[in-house]
C-alpha atoms as a PDB file:
ATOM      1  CA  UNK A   1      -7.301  -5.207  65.931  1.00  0.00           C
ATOM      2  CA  UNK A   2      -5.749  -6.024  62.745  1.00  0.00           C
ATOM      3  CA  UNK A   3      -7.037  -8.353  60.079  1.00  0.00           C
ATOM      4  CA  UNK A   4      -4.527  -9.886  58.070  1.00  0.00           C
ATOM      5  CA  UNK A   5      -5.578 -10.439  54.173  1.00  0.00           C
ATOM      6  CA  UNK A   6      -5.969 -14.369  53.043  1.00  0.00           C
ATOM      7  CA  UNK A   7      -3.408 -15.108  51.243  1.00  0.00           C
ATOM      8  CA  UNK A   8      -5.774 -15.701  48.252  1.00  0.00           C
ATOM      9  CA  UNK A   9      -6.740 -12.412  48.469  1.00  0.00           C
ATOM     10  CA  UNK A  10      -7.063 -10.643  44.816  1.00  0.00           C
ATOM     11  CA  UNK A  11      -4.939  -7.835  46.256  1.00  0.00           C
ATOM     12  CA  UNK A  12      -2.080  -9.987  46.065  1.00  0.00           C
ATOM     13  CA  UNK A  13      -2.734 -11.286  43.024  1.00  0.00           C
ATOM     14  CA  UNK A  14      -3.267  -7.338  41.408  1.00  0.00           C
ATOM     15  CA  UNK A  15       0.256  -6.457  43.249  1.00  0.00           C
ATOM     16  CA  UNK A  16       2.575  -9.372  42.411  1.00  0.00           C
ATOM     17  CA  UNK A  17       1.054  -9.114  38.680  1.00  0.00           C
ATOM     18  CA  UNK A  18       1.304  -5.285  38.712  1.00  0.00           C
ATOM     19  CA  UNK A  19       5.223  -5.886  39.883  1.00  0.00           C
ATOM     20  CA  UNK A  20       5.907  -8.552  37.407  1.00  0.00           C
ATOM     21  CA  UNK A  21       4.370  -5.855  35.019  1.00  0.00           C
ATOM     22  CA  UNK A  22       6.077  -3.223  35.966  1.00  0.00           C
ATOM     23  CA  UNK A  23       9.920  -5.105  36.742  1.00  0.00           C
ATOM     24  CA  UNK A  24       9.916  -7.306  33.520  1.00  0.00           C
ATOM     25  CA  UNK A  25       7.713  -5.868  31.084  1.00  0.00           C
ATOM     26  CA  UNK A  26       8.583  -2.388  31.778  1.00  0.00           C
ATOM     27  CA  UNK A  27      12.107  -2.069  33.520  1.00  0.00           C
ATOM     28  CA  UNK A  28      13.158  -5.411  31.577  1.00  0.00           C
ATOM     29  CA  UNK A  29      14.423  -7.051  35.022  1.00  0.00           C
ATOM     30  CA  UNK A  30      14.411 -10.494  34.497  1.00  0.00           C
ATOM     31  CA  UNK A  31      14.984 -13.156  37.304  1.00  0.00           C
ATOM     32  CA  UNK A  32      12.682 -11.037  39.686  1.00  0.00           C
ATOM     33  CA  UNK A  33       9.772 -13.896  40.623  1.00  0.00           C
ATOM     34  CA  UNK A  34      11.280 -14.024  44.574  1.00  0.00           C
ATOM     35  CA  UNK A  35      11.687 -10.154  44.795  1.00  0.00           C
ATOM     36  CA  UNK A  36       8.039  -9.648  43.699  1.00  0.00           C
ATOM     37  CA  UNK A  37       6.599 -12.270  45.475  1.00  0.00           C
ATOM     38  CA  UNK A  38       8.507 -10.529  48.866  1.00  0.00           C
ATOM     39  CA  UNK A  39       7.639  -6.831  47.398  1.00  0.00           C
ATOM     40  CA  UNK A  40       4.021  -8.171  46.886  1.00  0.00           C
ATOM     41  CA  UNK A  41       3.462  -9.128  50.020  1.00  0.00           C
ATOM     42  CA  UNK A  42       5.357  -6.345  51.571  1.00  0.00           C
ATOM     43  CA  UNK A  43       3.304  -3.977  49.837  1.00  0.00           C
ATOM     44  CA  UNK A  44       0.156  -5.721  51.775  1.00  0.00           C
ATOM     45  CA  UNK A  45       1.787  -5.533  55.211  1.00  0.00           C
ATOM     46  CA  UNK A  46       1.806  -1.946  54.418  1.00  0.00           C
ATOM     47  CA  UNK A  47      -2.489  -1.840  53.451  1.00  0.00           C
ATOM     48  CA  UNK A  48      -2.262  -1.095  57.304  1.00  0.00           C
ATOM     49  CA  UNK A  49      -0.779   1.836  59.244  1.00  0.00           C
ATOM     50  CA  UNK A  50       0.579  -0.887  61.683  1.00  0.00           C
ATOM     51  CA  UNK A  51       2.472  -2.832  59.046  1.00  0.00           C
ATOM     52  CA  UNK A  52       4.231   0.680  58.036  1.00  0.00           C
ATOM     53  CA  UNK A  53       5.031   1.191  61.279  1.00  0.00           C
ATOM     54  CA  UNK A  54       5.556  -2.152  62.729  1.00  0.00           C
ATOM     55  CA  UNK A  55       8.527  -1.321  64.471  1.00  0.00           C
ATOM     56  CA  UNK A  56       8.474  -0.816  68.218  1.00  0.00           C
ATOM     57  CA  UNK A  57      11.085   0.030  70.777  1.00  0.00           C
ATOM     58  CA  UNK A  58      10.981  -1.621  74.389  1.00  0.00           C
ATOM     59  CA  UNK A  59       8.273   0.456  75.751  1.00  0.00           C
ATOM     60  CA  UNK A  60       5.969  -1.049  73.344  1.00  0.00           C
ATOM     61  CA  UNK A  61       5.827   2.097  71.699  1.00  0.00           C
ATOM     62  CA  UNK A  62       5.621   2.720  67.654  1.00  0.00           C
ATOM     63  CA  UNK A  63       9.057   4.181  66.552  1.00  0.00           C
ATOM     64  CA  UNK A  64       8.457   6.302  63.691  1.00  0.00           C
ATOM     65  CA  UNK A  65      11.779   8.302  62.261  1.00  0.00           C
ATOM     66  CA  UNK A  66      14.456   5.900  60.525  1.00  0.00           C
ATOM     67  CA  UNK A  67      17.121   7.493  63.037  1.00  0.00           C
ATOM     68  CA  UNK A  68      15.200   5.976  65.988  1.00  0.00           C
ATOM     69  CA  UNK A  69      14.854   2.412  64.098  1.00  0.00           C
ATOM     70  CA  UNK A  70      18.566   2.318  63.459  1.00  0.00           C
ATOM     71  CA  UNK A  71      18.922   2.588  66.669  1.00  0.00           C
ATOM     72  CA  UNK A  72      16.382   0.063  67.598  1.00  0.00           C
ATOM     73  CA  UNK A  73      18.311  -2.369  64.902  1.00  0.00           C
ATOM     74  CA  UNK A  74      21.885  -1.502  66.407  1.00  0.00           C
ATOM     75  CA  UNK A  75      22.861  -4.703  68.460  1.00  0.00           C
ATOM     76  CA  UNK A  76      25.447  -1.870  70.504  1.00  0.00           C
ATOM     77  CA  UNK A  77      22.365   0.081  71.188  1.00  0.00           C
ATOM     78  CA  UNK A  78      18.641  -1.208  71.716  1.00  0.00           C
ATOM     79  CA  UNK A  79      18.645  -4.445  69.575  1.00  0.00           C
ATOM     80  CA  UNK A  80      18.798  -7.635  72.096  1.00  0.00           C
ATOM     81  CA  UNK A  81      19.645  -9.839  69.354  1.00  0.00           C
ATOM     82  CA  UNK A  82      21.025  -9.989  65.921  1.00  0.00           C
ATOM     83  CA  UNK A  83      17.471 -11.456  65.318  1.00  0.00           C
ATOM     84  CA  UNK A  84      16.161  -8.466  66.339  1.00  0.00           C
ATOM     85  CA  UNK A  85      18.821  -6.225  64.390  1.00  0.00           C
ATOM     86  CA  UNK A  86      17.566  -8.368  60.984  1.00  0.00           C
ATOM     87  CA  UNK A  87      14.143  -7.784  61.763  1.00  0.00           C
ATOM     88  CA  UNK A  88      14.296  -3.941  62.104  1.00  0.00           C
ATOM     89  CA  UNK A  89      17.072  -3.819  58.956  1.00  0.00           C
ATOM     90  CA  UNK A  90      14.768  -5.594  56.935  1.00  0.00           C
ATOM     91  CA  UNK A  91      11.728  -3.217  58.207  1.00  0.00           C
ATOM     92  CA  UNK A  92      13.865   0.196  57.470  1.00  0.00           C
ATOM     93  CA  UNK A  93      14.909  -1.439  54.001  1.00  0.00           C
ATOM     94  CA  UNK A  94      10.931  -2.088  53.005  1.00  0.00           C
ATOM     95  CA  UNK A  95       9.779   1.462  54.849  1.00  0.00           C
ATOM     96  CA  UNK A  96      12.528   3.448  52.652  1.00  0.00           C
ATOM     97  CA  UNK A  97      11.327   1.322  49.531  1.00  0.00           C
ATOM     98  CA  UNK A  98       8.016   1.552  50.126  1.00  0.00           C
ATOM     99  CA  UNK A  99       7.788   5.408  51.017  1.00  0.00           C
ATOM    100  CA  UNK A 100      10.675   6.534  48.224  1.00  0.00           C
ATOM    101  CA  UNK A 101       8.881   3.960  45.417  1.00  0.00           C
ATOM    102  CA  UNK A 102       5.195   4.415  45.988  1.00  0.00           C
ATOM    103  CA  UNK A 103       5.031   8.413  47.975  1.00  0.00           C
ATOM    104  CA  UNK A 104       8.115   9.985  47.110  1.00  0.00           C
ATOM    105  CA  UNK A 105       5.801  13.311  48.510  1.00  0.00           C
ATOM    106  CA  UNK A 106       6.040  11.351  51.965  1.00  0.00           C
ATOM    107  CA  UNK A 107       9.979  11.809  51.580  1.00  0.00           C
ATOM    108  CA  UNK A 108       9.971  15.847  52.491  1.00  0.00           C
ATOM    109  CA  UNK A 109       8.723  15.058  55.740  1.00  0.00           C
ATOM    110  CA  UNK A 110      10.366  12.787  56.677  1.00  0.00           C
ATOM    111  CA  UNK A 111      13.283  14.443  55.551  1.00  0.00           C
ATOM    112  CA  UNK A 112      12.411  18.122  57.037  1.00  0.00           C
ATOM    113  CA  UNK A 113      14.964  19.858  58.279  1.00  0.00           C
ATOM    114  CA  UNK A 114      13.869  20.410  61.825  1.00  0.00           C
ATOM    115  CA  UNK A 115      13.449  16.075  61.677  1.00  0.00           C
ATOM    116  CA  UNK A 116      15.523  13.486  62.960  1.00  0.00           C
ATOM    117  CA  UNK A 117      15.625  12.292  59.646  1.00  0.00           C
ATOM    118  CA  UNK A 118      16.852  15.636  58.089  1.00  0.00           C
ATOM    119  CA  UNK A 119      20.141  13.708  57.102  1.00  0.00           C
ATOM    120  CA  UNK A 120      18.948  10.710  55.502  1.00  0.00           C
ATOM    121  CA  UNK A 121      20.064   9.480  51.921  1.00  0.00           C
ATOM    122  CA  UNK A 122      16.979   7.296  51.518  1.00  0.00           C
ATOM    123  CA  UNK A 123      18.648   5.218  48.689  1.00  0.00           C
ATOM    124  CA  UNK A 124      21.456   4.792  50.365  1.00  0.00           C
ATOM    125  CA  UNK A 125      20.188   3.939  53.267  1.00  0.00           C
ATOM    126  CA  UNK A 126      17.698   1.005  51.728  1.00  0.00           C
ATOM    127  CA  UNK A 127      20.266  -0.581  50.132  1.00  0.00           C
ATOM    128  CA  UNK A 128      22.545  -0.603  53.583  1.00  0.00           C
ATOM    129  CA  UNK A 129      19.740  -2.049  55.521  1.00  0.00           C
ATOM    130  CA  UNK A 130      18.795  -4.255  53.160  1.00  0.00           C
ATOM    131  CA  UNK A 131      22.805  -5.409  52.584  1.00  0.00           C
ATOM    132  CA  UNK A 132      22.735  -6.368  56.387  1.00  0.00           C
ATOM    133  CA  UNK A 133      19.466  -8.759  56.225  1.00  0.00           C
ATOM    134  CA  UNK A 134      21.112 -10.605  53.065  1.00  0.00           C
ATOM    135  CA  UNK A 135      23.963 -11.131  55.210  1.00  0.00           C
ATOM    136  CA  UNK A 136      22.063 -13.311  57.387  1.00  0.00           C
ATOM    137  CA  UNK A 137      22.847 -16.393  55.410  1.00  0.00           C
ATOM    138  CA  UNK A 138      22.468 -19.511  57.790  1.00  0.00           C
ATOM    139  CA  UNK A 139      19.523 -21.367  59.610  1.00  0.00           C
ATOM    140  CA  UNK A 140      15.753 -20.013  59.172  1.00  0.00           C
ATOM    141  CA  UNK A 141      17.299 -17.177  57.021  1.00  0.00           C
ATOM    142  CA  UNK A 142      19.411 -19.022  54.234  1.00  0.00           C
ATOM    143  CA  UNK A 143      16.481 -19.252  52.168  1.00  0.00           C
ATOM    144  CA  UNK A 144      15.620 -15.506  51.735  1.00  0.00           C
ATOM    145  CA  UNK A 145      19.219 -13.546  51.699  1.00  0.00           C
ATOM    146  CA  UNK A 146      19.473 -13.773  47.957  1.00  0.00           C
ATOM    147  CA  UNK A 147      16.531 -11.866  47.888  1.00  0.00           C
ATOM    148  CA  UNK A 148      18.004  -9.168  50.310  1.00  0.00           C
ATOM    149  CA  UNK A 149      20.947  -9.163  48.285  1.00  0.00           C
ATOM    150  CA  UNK A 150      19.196  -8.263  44.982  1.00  0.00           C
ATOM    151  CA  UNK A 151      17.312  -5.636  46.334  1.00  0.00           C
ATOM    152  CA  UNK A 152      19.829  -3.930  47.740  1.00  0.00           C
ATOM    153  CA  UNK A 153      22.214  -4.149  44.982  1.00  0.00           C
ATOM    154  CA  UNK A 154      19.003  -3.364  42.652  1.00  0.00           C
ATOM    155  CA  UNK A 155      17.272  -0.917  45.155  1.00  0.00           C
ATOM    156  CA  UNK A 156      16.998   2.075  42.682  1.00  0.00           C
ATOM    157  CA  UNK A 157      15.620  -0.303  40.207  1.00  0.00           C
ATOM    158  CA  UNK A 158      13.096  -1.952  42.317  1.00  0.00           C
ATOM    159  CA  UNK A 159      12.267   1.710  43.737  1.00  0.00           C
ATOM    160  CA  UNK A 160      11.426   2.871  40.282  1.00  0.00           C
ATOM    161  CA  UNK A 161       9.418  -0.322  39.766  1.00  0.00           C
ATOM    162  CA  UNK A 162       6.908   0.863  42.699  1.00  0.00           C
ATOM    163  CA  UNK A 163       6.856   4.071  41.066  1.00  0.00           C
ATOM    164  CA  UNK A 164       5.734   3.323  37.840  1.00  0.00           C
ATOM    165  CA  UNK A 165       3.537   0.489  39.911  1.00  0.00           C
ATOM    166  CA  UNK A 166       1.972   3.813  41.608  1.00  0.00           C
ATOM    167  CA  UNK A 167       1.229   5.010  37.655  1.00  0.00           C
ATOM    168  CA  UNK A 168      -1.058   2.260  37.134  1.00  0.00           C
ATOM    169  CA  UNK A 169      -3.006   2.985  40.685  1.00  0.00           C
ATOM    170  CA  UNK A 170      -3.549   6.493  39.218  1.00  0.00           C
ATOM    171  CA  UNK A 171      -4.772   5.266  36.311  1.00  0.00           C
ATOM    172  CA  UNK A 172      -6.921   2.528  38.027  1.00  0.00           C
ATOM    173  CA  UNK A 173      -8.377   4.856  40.070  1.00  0.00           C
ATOM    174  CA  UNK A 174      -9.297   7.609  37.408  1.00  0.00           C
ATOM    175  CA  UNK A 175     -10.830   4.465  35.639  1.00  0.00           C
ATOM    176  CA  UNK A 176     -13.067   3.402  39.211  1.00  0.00           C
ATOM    177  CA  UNK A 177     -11.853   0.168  40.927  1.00  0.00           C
ATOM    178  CA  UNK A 178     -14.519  -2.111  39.405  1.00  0.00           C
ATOM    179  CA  UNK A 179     -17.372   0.687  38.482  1.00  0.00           C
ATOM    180  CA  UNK A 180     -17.729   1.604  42.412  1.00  0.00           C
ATOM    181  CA  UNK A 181     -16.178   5.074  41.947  1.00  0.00           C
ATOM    182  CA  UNK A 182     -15.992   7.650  39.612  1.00  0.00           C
ATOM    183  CA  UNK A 183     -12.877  10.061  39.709  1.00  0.00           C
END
């Protein structure tokens, strides 16, 4: 069973300020606060093995390789809504972010050669998936496909974000989250 993390969680708190840190103070992004609030909270949907791979096809089961969610997100194939094609677009767009920002290492497999994914331009990719969310512009979504657009005009930028975000885990880590480790 999963347990979802209260949204007063200091977690959150250490993320969105880590982004902020990383997007304004280091990348000099400005005009960021809904990307890193979204990113933020993206980043603890992730915490779990079940957020990263929250996608699932019609058989209930998980759906791993990007080439199996596009088709999962393709209205002509598996999708039985374009509800469900925004959904899985805006999942793809956060796994490639997430993955190519954070574990770049994770990228070689899924990128092997004998994978489905052998083909994959990651960046590319992200930014595509992410274009199709922010083009969801009416009703419940209205309010968030600004954000969509940004990050997929800005997905490089917002990718090297989480990566220098990752430097400061490293260093957190060598330092011992709160004296209960040692390196």
């Amino acid at each position: 069973m999963r347990r979802e993390i209260s949204s007063n969680h200091p977690l959150r708190e250490y993320f969105s300020e880590t982004l902020h840190d990383s997007l304004a103070g280091k990348l000099g992004m400005s005009d960021t606060e809904a990307e890193e609030t979204y990113l933020a909270r993206m980043l603890v949907d992730f915490l779990n093995f079940d957020g990263i791979y929250a996608i699932r096809n019609a058989q209930g089961k998980r759906v791993e390789s990007i080439v199996e969610m596009l088709a999962e997100g393709d209205v002509r194939l598996h999708a039985d809504s374009f509800d469900r094609e925004r959904e899985v677009h805006r999942h793809i767009g956060d796994f490639l972010l997430f993955w190519s920002g954070l574990f770049p290492e994770f990228l070689g497999r899924l990128n092997a050669p004998s994978g489905n994914d052998a083909l994959q331009d990651v960046v590319r990719q992200g930014q595509f998936s992410y274009h199709v969310v922010s083009t969801f512009e009416h009703g419940q979504y209205a309010n968030e496909a600004d954000t969509f657009r940004k990050l997929s005009v800005h997905f490089d930028e917002y990718r090297t974000g989480l990566s220098l975000m990752r430097s400061s885990f490293d260093g957190f880590m060598l330092q011992g989250w709160g004296g209960g480790f040692e390196a």
